[in-house]
N, C-alpha and C. Protein backbone atom coordinates (compact mmCIF):
# COMPACT_ATOMS: atom_id res chain seq x y z
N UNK A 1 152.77 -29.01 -83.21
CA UNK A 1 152.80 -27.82 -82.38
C UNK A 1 153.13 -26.64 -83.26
N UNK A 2 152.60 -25.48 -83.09
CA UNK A 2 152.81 -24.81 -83.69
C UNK A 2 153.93 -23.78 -83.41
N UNK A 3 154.45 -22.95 -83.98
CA UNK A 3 155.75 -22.05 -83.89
C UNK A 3 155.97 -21.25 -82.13
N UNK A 4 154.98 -20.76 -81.91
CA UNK A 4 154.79 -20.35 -80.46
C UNK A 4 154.27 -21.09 -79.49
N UNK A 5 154.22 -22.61 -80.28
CA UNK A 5 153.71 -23.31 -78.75
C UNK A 5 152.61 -23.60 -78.24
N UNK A 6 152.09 -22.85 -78.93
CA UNK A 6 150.20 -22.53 -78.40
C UNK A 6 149.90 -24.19 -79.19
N UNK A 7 148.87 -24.07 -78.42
CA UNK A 7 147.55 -25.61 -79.08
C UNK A 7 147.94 -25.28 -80.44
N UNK A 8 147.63 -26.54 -81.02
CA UNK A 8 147.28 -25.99 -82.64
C UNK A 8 145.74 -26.58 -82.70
N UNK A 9 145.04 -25.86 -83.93
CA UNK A 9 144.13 -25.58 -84.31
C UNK A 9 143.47 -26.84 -85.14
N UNK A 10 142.87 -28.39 -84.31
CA UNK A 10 142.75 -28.91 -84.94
C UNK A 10 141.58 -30.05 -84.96
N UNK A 11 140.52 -30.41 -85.88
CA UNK A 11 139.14 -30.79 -85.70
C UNK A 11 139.17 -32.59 -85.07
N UNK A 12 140.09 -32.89 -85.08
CA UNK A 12 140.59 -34.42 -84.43
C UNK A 12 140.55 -34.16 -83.21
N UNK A 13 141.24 -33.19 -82.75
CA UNK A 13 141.11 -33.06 -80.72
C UNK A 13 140.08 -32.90 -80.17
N UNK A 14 139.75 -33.58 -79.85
CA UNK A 14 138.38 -33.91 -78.37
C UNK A 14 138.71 -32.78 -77.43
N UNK A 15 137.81 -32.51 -76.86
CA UNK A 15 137.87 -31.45 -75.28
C UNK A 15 138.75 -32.37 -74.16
N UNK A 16 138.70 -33.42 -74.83
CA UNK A 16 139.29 -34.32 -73.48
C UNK A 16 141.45 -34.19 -73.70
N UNK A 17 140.97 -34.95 -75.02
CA UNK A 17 142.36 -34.94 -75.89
C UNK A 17 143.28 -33.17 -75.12
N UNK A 18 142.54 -31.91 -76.04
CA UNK A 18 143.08 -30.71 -75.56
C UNK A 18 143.51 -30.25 -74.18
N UNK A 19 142.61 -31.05 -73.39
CA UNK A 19 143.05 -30.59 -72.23
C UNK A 19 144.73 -31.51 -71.81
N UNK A 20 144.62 -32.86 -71.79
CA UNK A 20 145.47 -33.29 -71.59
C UNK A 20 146.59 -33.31 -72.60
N UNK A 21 146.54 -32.45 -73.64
CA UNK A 21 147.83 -31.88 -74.48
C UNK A 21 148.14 -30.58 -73.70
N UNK A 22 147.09 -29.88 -73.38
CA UNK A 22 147.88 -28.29 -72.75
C UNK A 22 148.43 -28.59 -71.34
N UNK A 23 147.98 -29.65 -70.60
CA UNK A 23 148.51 -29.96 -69.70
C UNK A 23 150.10 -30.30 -69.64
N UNK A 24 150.35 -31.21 -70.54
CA UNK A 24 151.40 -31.54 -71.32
C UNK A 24 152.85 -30.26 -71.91
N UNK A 25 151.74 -29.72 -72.77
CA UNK A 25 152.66 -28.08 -73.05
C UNK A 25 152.88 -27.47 -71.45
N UNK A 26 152.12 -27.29 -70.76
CA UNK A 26 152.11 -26.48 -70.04
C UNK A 26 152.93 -27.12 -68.48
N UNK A 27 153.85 -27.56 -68.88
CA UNK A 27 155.07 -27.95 -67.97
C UNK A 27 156.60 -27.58 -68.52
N UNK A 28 157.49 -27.50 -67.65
CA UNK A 28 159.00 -27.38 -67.87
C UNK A 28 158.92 -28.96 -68.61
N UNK A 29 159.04 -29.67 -67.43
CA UNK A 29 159.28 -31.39 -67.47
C UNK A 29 158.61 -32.30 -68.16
N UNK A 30 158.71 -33.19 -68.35
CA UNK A 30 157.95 -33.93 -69.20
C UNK A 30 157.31 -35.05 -68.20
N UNK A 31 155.48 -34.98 -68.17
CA UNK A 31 155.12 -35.77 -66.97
C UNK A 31 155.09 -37.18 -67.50
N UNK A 32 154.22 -37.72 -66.39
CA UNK A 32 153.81 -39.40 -66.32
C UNK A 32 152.40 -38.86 -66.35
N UNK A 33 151.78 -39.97 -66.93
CA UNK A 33 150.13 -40.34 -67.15
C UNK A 33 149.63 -39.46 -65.30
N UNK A 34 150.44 -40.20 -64.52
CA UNK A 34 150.31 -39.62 -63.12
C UNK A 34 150.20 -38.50 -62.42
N UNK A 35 151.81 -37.68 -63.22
CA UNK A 35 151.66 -36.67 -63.08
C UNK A 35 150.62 -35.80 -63.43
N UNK A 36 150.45 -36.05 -64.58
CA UNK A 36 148.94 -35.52 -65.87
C UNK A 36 147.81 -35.30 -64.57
N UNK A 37 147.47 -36.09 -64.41
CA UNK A 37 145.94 -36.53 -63.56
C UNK A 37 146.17 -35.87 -62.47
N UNK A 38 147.19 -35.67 -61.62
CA UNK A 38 147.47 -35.16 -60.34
C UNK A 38 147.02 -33.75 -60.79
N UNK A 39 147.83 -33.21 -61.53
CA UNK A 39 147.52 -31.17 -62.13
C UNK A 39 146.21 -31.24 -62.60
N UNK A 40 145.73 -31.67 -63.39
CA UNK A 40 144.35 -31.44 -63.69
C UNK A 40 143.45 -31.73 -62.38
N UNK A 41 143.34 -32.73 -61.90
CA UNK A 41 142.79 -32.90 -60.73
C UNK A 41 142.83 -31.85 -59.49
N UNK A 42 143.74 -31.35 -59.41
CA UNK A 42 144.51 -30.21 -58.26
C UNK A 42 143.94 -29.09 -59.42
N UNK A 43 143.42 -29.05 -60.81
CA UNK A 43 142.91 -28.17 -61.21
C UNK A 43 141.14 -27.76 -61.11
N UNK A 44 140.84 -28.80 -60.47
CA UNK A 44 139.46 -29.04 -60.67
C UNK A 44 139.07 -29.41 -61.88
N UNK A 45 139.67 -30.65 -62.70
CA UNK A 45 139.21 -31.26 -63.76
C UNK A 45 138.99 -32.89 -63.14
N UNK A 46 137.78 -33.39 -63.32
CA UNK A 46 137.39 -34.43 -62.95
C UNK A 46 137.09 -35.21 -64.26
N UNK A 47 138.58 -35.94 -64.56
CA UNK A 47 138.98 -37.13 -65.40
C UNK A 47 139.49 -37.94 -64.77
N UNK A 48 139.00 -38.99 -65.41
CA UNK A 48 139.89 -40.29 -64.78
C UNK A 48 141.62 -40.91 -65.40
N UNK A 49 142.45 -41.38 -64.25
CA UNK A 49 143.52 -41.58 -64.95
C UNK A 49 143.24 -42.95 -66.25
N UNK A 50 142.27 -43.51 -66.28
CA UNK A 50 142.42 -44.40 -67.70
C UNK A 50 142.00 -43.66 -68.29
N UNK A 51 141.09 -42.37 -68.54
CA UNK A 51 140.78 -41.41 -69.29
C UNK A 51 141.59 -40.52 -70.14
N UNK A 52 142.99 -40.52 -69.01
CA UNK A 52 144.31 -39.57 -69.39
C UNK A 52 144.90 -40.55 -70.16
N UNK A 53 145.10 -41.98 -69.57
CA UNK A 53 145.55 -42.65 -70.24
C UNK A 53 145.17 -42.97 -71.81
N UNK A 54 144.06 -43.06 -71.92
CA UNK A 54 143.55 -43.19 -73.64
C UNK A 54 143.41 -42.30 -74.44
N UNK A 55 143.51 -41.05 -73.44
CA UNK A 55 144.03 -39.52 -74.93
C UNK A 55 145.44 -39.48 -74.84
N UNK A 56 146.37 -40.13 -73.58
CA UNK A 56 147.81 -39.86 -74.45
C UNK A 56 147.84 -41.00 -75.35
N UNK A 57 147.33 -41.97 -75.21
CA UNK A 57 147.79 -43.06 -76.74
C UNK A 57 147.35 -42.57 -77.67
N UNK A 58 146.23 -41.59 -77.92
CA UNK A 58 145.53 -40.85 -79.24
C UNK A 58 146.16 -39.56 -79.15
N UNK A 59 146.95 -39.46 -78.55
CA UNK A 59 147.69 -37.99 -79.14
C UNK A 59 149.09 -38.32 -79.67
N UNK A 60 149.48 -39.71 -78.99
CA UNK A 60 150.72 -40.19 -79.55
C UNK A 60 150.49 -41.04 -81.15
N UNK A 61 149.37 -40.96 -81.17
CA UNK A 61 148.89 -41.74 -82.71
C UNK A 61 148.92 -40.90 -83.87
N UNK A 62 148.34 -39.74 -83.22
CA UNK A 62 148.30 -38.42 -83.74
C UNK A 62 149.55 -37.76 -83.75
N UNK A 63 150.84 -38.09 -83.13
CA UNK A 63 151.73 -37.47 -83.42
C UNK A 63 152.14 -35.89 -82.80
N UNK A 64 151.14 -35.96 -81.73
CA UNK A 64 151.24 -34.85 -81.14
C UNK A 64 152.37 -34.98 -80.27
N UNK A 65 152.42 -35.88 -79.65
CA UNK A 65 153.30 -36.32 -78.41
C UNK A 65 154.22 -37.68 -78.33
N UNK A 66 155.30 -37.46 -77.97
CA UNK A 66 155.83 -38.93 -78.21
C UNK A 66 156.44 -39.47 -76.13
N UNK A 67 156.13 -40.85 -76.42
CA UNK A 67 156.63 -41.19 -75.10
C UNK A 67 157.92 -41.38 -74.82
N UNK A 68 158.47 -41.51 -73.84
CA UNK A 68 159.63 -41.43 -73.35
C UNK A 68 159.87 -42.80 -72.31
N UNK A 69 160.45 -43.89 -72.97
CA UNK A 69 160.00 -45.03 -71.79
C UNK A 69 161.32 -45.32 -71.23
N UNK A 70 160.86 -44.72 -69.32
CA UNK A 70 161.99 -44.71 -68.27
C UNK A 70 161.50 -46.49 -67.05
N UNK A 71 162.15 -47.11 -68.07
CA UNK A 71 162.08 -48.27 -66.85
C UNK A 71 160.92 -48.40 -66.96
N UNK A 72 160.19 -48.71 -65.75
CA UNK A 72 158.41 -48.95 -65.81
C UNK A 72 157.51 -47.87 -65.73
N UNK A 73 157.90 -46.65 -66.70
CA UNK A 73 157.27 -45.28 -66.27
C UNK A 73 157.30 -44.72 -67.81
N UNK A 74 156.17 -44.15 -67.99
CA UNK A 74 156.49 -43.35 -69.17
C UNK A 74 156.14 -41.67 -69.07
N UNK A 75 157.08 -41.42 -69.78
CA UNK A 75 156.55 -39.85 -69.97
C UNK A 75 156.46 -39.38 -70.76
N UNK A 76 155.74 -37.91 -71.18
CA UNK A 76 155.41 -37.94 -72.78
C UNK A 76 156.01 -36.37 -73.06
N UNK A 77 156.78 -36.12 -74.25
CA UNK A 77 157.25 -35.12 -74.89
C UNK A 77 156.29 -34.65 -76.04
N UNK A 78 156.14 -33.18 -75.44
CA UNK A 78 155.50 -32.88 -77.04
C UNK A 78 156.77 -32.08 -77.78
N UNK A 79 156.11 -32.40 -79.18
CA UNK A 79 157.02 -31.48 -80.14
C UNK A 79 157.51 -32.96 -81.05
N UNK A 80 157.98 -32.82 -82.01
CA UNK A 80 158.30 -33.93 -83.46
C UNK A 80 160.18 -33.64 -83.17
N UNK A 81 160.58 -32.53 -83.41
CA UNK A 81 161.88 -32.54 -83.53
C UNK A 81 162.99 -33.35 -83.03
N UNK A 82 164.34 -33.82 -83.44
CA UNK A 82 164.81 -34.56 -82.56
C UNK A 82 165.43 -33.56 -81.45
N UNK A 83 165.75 -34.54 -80.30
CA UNK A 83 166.14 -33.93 -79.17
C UNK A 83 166.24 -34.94 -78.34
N UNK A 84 167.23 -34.29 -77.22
CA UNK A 84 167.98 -35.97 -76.32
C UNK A 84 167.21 -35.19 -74.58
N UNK A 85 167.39 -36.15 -74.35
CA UNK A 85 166.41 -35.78 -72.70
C UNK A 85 167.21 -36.26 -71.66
N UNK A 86 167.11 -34.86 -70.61
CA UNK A 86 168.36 -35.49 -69.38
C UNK A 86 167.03 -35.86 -67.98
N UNK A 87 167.57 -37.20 -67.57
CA UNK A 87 166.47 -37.69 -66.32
C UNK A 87 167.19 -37.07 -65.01
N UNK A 88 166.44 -36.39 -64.71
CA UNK A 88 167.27 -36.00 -63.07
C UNK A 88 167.15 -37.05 -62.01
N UNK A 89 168.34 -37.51 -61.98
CA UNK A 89 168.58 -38.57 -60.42
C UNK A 89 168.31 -38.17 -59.17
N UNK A 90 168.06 -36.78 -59.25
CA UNK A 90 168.03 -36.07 -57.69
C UNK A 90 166.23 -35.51 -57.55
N UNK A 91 166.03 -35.19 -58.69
CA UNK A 91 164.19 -34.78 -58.44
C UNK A 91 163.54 -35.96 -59.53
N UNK A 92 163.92 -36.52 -60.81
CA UNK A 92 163.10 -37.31 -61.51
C UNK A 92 162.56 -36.83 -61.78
N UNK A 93 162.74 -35.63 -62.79
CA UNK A 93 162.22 -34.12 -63.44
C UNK A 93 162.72 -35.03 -65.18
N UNK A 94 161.98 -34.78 -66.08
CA UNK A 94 162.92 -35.23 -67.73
C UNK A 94 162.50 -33.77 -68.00
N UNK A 95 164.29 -33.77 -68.51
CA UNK A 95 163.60 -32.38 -69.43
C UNK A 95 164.56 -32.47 -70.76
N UNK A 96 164.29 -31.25 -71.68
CA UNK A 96 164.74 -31.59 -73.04
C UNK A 96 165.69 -31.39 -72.74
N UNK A 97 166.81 -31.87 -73.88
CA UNK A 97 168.65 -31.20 -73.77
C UNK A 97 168.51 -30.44 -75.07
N UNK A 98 169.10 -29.20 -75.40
CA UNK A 98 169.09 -28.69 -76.64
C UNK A 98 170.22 -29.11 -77.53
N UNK A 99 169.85 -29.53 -78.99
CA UNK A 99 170.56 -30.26 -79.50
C UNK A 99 169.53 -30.32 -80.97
N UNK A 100 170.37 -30.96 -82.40
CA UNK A 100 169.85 -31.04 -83.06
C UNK A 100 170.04 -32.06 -84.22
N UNK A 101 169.43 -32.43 -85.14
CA UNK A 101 168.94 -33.47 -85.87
C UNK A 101 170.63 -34.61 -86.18
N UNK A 102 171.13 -32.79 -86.92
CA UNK A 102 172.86 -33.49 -87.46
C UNK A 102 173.55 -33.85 -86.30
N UNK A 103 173.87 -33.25 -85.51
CA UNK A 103 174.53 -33.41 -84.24
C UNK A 103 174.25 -35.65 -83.74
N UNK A 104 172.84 -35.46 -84.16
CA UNK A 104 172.47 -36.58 -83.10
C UNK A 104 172.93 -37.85 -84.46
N UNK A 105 172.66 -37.57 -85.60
CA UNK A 105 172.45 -38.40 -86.40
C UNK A 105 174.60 -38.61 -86.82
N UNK A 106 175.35 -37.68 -86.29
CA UNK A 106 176.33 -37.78 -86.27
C UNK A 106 176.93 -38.55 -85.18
N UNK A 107 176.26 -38.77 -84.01
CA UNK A 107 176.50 -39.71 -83.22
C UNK A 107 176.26 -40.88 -83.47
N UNK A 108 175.18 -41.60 -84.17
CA UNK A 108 174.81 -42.49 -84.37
C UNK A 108 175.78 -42.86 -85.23
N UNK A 109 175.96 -41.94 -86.31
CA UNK A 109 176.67 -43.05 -87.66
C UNK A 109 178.30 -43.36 -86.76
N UNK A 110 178.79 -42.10 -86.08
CA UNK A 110 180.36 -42.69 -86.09
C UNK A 110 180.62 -43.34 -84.43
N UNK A 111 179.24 -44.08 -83.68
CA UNK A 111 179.53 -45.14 -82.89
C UNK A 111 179.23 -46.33 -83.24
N UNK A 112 178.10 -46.26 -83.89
CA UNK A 112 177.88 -47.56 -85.13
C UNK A 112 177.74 -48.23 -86.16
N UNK A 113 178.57 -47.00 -86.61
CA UNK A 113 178.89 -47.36 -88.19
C UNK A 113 177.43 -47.66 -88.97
N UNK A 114 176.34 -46.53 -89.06
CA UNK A 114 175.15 -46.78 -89.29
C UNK A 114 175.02 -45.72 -90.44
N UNK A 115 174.03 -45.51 -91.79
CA UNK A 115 173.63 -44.78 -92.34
C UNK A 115 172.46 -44.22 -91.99
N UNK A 116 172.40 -42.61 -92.03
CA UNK A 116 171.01 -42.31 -91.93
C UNK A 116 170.64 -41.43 -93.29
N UNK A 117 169.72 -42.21 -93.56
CA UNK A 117 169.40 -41.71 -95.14
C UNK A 117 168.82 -40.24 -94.72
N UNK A 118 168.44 -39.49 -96.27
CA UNK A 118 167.95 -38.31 -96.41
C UNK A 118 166.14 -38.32 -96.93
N UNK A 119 165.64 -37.69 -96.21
CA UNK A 119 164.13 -37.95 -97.12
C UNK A 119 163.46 -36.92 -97.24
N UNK A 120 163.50 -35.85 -98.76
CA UNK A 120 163.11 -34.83 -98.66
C UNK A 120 163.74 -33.83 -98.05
N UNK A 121 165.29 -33.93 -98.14
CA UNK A 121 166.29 -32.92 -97.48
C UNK A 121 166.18 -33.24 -95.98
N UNK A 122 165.36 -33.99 -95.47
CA UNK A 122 165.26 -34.23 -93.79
C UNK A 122 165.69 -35.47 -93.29
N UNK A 123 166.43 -35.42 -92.05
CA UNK A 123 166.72 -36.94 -91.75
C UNK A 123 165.94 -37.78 -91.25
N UNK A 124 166.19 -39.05 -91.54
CA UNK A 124 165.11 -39.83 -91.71
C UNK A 124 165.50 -41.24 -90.35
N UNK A 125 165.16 -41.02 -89.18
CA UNK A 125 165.42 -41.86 -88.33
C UNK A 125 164.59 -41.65 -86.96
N UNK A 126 164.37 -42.59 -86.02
CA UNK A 126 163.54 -42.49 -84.96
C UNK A 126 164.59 -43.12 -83.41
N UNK A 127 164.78 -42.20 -83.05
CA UNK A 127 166.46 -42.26 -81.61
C UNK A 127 165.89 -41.89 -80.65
N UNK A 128 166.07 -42.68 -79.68
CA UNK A 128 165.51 -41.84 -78.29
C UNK A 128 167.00 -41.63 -77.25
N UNK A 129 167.23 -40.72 -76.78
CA UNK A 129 169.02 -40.22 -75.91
C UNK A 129 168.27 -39.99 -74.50
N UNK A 130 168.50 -40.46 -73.94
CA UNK A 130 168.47 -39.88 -72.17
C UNK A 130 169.40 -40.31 -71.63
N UNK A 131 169.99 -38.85 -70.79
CA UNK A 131 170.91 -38.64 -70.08
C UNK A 131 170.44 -38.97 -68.94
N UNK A 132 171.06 -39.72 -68.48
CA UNK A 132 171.08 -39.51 -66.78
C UNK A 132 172.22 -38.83 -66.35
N UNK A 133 171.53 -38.08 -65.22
CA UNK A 133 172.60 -37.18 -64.29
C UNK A 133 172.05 -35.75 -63.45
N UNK A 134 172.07 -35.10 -63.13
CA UNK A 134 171.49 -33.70 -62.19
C UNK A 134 171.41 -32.62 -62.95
N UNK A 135 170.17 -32.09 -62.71
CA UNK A 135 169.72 -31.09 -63.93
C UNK A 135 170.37 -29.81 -63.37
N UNK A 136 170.15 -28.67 -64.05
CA UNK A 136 170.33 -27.39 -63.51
C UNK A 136 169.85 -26.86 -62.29
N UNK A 137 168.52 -27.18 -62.12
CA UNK A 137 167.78 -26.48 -61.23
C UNK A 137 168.42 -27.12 -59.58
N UNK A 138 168.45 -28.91 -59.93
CA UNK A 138 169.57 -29.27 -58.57
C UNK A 138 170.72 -29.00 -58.23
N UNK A 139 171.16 -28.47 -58.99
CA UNK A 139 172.89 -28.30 -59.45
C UNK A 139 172.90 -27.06 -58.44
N UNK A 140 172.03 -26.18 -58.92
CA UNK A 140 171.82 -24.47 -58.38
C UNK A 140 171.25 -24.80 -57.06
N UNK A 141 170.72 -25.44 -56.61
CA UNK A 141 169.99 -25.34 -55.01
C UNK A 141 171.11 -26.15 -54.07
N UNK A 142 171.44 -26.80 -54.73
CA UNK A 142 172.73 -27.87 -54.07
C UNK A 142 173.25 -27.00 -53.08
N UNK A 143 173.20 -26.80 -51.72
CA UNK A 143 174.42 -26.43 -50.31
C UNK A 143 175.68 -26.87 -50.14
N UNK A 144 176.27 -25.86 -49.96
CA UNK A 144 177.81 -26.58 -49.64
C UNK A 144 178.21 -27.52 -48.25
């Protein structure tokens, strides 16, 4: 992804692939294959969900997008950086938590006594964090 977010500019993405990456960018939350197909569809794009399904495994090959596996559901994050994800119990919204590489890789070493090497000044490890608990947006609508 590039610095602002936008598509990046690249001769591997299919018309099919792009669409179901901007679909992807173009949420708060991070969807399901399901979700995917529902917005495009409600967009007037006539793909099929095994269709959605076989450009997110080629965008996750590609490194565009990584999955997020909730129980029997997956959802897909774009962006490479690390980052921990809170699941909302009240809507089942994932969204990112802001947070960063040292922070996370400092959790790891001093609950399990683990090394995370250096590679090229960058840390070198693959962690997935989800929070469960109530996001902001429920927190704020919540009635007394």
């Amino acid at each position: 992804m590039t610095s602002g977010g936008e598509l990046p500019r690249s001769p591997r993405l299919t018309s099919r692939q792009s669409l179901v990456y901007s679909a992807i960018l173009g949420r708060r939350a991070h969807p399901s294959a399901q979700i995917i197909h529902r917005h495009l569809y409600d967009s007037g794009e006539k793909i099929s969900l095994a269709t959605i399904y076989r450009q997110l495994a080629k965008l996750v090959e590609i490194g565009l997008i990584n999955p997020i596996e909730l129980g029997d559901e997956t959802r897909y994050c774009p962006g490479q950086s690390a980052h921990a994800h809170l699941h909302c119990c009240r809507c089942d919204q994932v969204t990112n938590v802001k947070t960063n590489e040292q922070t996370i890789a400092d959790l790891i070493q001093s609950s399990h006594d683990l090394s995370i090497e250096r590679c090229n000044d960058e840390l070198c490890f693959d962690v997935q964090i989800i929070i469960v608990g109530v996001c902001d947006e429920c927190c704020t609508s919540q009635q007394p």
